[in-house]
N, C-alpha and C. Protein backbone atom coordinates (compact mmCIF):
# COMPACT_ATOMS: atom_id res chain seq x y z
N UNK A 1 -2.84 18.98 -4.06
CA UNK A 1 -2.52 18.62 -5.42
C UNK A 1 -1.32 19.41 -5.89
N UNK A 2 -0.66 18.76 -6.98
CA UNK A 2 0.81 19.21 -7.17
C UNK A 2 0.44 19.71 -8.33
N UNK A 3 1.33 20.30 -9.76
CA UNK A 3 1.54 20.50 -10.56
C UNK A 3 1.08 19.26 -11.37
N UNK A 4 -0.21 19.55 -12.86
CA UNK A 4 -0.36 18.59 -13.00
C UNK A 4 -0.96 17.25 -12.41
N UNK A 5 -1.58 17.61 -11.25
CA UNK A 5 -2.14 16.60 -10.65
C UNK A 5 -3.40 16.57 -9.98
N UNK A 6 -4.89 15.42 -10.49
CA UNK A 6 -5.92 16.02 -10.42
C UNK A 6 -6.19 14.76 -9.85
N UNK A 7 -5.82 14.24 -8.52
CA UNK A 7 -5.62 12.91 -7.64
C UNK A 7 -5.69 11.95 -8.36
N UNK A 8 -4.35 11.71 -9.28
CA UNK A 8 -4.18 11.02 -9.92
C UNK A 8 -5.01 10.86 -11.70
N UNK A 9 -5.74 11.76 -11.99
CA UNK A 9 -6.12 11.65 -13.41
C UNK A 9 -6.19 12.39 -14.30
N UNK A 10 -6.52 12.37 -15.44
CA UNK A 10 -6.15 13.21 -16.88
C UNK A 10 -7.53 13.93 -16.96
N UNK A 11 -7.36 15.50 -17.08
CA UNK A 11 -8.77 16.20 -17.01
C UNK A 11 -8.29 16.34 -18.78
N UNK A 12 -9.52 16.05 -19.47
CA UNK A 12 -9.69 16.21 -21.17
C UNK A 12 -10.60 17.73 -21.01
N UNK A 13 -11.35 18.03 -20.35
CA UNK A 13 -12.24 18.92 -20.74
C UNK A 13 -12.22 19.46 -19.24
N UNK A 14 -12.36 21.10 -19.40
CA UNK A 14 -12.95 21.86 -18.18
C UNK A 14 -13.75 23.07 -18.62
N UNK A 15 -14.66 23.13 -17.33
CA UNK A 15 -15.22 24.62 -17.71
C UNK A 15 -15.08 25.21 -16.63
N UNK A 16 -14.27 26.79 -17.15
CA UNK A 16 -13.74 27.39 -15.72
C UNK A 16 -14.55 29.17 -15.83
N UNK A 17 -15.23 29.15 -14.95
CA UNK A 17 -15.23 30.58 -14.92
C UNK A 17 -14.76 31.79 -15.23
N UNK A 18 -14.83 32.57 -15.74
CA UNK A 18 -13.98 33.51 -16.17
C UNK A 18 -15.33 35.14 -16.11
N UNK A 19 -15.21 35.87 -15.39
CA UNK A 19 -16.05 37.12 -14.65
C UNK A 19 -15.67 38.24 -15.03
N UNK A 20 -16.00 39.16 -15.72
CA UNK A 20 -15.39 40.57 -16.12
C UNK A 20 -15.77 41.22 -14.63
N UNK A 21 -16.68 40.61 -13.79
CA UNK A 21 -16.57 41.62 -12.55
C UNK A 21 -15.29 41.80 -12.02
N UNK A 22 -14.46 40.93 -11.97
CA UNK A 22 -13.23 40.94 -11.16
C UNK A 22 -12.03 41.68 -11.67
N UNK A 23 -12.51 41.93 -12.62
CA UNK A 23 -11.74 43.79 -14.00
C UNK A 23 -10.33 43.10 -14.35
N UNK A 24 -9.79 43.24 -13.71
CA UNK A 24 -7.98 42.62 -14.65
C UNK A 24 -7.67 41.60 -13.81
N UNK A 25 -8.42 40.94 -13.04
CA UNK A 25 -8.06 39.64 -12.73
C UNK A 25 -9.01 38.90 -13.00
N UNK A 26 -9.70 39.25 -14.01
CA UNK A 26 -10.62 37.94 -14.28
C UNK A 26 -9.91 36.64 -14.91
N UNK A 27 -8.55 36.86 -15.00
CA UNK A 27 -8.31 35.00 -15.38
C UNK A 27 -8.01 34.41 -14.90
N UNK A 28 -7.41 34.62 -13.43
CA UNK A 28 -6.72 34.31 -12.78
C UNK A 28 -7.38 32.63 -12.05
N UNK A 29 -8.31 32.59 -12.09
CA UNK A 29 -8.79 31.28 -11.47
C UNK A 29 -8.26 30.48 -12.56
N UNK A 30 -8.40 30.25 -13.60
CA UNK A 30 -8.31 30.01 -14.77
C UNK A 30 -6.87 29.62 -15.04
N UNK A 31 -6.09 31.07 -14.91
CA UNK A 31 -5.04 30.68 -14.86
C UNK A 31 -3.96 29.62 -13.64
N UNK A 32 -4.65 29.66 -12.51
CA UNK A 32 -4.19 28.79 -11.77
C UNK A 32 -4.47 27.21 -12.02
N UNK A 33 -5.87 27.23 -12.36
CA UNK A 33 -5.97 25.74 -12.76
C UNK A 33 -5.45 25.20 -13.28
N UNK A 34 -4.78 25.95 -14.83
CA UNK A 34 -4.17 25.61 -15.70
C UNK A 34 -2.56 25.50 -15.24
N UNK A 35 -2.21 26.26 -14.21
CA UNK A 35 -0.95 25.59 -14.09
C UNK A 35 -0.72 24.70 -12.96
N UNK A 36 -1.59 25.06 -12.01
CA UNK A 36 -1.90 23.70 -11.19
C UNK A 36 -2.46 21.92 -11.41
N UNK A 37 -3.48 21.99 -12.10
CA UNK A 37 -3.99 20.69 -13.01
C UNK A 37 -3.87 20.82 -14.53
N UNK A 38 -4.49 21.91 -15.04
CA UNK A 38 -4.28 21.87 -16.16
C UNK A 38 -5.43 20.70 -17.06
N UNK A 39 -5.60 20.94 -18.17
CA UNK A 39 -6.69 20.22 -19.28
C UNK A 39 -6.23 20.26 -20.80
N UNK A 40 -6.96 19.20 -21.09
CA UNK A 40 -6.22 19.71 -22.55
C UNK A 40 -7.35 20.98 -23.28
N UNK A 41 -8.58 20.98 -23.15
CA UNK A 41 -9.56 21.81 -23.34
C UNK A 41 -10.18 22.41 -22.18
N UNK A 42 -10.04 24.16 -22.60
CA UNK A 42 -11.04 24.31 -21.41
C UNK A 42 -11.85 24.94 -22.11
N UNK A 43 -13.00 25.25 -21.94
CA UNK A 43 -14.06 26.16 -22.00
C UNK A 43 -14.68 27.29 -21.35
N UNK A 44 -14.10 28.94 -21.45
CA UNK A 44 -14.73 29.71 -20.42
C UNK A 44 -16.52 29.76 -20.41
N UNK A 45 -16.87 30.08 -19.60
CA UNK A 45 -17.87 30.24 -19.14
C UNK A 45 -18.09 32.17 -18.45
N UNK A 46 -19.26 32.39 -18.52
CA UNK A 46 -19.52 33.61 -18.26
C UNK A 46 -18.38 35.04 -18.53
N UNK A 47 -18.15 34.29 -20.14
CA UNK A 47 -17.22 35.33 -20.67
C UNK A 47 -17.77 36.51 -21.50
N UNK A 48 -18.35 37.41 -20.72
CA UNK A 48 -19.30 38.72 -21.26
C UNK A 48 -18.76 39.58 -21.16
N UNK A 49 -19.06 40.97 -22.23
CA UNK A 49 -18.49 41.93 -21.51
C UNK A 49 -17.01 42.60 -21.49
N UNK A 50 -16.38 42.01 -22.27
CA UNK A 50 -14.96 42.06 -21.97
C UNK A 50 -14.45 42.85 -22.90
């Protein structure tokens, strides 16, 4: 998948993980999605702790 591209369709909503275990890279999944596919909403999930 390219930039923007989620085999061909429009993601409206995601829920992406986001882990304080992983200490200063916890956004990073997050942040790749978003510049790889990307959503118009996301929603973290397991955002504790921080």
């Amino acid at each position: 998948m390219g930039a923007g591209q989620a085999g061909g369709r429009h993601i409206d909503v995601a829920f992406m993980l986001i882990d304080p275990r992983q200490e200063k890279d916890f956004y990073l999944g997050m942040d790749d999605f978003m510049r790889m596919v990307g959503a118009d909403v996301v929603f973290p999930m397991h955002f504790w702790g921080i």
